[in-house]
C-alpha atoms as a PDB file:
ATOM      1  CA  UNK A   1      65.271 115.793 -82.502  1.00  0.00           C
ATOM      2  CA  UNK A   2      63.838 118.763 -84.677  1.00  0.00           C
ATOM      3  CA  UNK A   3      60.073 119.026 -83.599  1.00  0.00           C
ATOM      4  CA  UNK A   4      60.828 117.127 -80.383  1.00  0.00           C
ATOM      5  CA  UNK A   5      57.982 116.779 -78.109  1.00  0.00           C
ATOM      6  CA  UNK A   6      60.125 116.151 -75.033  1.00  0.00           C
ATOM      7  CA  UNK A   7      58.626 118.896 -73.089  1.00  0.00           C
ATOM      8  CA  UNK A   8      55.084 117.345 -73.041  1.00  0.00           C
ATOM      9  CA  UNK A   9      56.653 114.636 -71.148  1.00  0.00           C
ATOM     10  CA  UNK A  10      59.232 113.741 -68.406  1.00  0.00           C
ATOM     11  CA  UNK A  11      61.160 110.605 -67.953  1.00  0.00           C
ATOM     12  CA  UNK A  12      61.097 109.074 -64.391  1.00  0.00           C
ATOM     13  CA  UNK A  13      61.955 105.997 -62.477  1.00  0.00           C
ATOM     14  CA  UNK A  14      58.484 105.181 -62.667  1.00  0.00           C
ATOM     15  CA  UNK A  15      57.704 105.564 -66.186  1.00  0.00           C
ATOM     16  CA  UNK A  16      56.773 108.355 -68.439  1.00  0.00           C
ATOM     17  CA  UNK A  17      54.942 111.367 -67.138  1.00  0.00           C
ATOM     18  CA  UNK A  18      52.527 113.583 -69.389  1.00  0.00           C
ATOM     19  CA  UNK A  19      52.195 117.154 -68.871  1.00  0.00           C
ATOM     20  CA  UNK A  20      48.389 117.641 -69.528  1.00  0.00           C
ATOM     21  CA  UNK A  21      46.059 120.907 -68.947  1.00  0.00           C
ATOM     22  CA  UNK A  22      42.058 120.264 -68.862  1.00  0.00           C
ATOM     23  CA  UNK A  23      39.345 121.846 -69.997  1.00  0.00           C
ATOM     24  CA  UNK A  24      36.688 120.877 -68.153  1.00  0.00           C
ATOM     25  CA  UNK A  25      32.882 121.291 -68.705  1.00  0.00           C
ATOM     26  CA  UNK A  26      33.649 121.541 -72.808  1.00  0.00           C
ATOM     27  CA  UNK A  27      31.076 120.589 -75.194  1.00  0.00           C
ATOM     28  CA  UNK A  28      32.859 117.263 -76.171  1.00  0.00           C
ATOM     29  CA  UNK A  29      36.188 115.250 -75.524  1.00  0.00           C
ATOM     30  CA  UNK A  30      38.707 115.312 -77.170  1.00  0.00           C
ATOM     31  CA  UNK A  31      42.732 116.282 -77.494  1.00  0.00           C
ATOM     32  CA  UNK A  32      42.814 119.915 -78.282  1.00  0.00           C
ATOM     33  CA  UNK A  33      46.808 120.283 -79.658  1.00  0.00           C
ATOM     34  CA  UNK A  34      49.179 121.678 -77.157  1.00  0.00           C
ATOM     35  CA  UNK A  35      49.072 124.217 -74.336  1.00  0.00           C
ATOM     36  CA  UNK A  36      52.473 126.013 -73.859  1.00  0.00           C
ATOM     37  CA  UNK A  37      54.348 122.391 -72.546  1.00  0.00           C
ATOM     38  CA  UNK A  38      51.310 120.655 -71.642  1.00  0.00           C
ATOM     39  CA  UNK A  39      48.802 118.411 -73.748  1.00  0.00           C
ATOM     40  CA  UNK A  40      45.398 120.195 -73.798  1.00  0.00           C
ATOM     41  CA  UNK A  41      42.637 118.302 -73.038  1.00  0.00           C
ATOM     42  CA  UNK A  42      39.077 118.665 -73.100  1.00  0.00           C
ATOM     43  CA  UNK A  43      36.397 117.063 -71.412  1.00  0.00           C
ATOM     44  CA  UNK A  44      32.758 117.362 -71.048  1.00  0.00           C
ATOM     45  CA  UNK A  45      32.384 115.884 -67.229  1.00  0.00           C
ATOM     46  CA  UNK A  46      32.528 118.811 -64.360  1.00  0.00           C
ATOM     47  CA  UNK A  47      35.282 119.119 -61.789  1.00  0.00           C
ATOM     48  CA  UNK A  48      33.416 117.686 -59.299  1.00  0.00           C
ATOM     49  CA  UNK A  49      34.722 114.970 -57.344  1.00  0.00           C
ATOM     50  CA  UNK A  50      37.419 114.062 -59.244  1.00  0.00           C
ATOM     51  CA  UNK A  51      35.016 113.128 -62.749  1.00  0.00           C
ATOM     52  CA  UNK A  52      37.213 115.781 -64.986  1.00  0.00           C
ATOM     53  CA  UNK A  53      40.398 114.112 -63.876  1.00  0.00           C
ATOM     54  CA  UNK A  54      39.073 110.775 -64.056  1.00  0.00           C
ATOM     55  CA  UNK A  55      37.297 111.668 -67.660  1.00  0.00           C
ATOM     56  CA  UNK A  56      41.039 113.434 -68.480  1.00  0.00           C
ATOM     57  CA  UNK A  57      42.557 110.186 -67.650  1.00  0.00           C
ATOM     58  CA  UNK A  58      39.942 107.870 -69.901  1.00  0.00           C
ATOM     59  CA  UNK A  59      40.492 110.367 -73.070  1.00  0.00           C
ATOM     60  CA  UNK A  60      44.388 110.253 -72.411  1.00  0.00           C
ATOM     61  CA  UNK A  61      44.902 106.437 -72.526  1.00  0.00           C
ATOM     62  CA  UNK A  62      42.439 105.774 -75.069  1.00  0.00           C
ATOM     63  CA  UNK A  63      44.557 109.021 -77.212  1.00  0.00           C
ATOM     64  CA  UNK A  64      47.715 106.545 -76.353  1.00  0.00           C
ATOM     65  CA  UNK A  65      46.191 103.320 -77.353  1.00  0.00           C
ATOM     66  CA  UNK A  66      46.262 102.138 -73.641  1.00  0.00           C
ATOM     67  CA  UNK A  67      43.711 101.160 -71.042  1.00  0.00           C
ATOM     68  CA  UNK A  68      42.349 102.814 -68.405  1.00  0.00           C
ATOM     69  CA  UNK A  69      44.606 101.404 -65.777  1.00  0.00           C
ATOM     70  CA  UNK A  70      47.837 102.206 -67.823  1.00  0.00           C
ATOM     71  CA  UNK A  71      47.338 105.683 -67.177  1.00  0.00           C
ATOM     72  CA  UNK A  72      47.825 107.371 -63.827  1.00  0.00           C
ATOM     73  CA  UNK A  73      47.267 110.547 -62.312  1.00  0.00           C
ATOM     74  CA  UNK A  74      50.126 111.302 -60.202  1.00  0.00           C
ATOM     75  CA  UNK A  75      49.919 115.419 -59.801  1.00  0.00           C
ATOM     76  CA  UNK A  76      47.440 118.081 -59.843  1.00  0.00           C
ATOM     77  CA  UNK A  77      43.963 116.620 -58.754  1.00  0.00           C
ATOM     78  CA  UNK A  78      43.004 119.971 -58.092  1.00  0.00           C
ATOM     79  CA  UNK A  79      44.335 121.829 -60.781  1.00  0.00           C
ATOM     80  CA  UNK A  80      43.471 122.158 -64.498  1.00  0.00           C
ATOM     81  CA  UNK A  81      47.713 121.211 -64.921  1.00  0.00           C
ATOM     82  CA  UNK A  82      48.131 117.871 -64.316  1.00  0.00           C
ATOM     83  CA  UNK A  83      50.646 114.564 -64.487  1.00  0.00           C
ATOM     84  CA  UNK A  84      49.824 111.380 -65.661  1.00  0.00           C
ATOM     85  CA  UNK A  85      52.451 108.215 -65.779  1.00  0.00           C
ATOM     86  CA  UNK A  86      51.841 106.010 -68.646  1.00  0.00           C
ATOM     87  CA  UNK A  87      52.736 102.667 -67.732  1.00  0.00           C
ATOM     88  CA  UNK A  88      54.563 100.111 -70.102  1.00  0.00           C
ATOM     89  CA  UNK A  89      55.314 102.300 -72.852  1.00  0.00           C
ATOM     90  CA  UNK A  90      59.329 103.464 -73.320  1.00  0.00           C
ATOM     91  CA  UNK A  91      60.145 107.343 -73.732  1.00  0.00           C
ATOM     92  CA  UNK A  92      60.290 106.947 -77.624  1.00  0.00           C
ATOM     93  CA  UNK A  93      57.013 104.753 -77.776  1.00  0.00           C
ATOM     94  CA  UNK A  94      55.321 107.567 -75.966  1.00  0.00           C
ATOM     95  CA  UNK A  95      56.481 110.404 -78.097  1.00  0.00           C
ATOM     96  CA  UNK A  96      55.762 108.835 -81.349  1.00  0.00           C
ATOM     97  CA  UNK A  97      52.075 108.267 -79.639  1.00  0.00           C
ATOM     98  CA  UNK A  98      51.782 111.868 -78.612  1.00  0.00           C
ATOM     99  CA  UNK A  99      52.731 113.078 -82.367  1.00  0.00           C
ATOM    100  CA  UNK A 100      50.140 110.619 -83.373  1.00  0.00           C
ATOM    101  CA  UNK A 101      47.838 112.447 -81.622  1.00  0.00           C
ATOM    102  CA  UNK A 102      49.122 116.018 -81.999  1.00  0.00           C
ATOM    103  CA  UNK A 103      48.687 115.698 -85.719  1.00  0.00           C
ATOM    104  CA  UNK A 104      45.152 114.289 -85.577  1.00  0.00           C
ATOM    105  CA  UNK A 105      44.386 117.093 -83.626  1.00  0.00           C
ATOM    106  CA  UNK A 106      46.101 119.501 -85.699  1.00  0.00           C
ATOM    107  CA  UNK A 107      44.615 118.045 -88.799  1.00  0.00           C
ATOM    108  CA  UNK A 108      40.799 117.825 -87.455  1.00  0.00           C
ATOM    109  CA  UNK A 109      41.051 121.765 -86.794  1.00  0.00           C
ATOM    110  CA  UNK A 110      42.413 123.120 -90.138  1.00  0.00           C
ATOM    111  CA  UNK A 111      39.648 120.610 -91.621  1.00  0.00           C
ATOM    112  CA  UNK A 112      42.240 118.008 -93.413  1.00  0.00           C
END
């Protein structure tokens, strides 16, 4: 697919894993675009004792439409690169989310 977005994500047994890098400590939250094959993130909690990746997790569902609970961090507690599996949501469900998101992102940078 032209514009594919399969590299944000891989397909498992599990479910669907998101590549996602934080920023933590930013001045708000909120989905930044894309960082090389990962989904930028920012959040405004520290990394300290696991509030950036639990903050990272909060700002990812609610990005998806999903709960909390749907969304799982499964790699990278200690790193600003991390996995999350979405639960319940099929491959193509999750990519047509992620452009959702992408082009709000996109959009509320270049103002429009």
């Amino acid at each position: 697919m032209p514009g594919g977005l399969a590299d944000l994500y891989d397909v498992t047994a599990h479910g669907v894993v998101v590549h996602v890098h934080v920023q933590p400590g930013a001045g708000r939250d909120a989905v930044a675009g894309r960082h090389g094959s990962s989904l930028r993130l920012r959040v405004t909690a520290p990394p300290v004792g696991g509030r950036a990746n639990e903050a990272a997790g909060r700002l990812l569902a609610g990005a998806l439409g999903l709960r909390s609970r749907e969304v799982e961090l499964v790699s990278g507690a200690g790193s600003r690169l991390k996995r999350f599996l979405v639960l319940g949501l099929e491959p193509p469900e999750v990519e047509r989310r992620l452009r959702r998101v992408l082009d709000a992102a996109t959009g509320a940078r270049s103002g429009g």
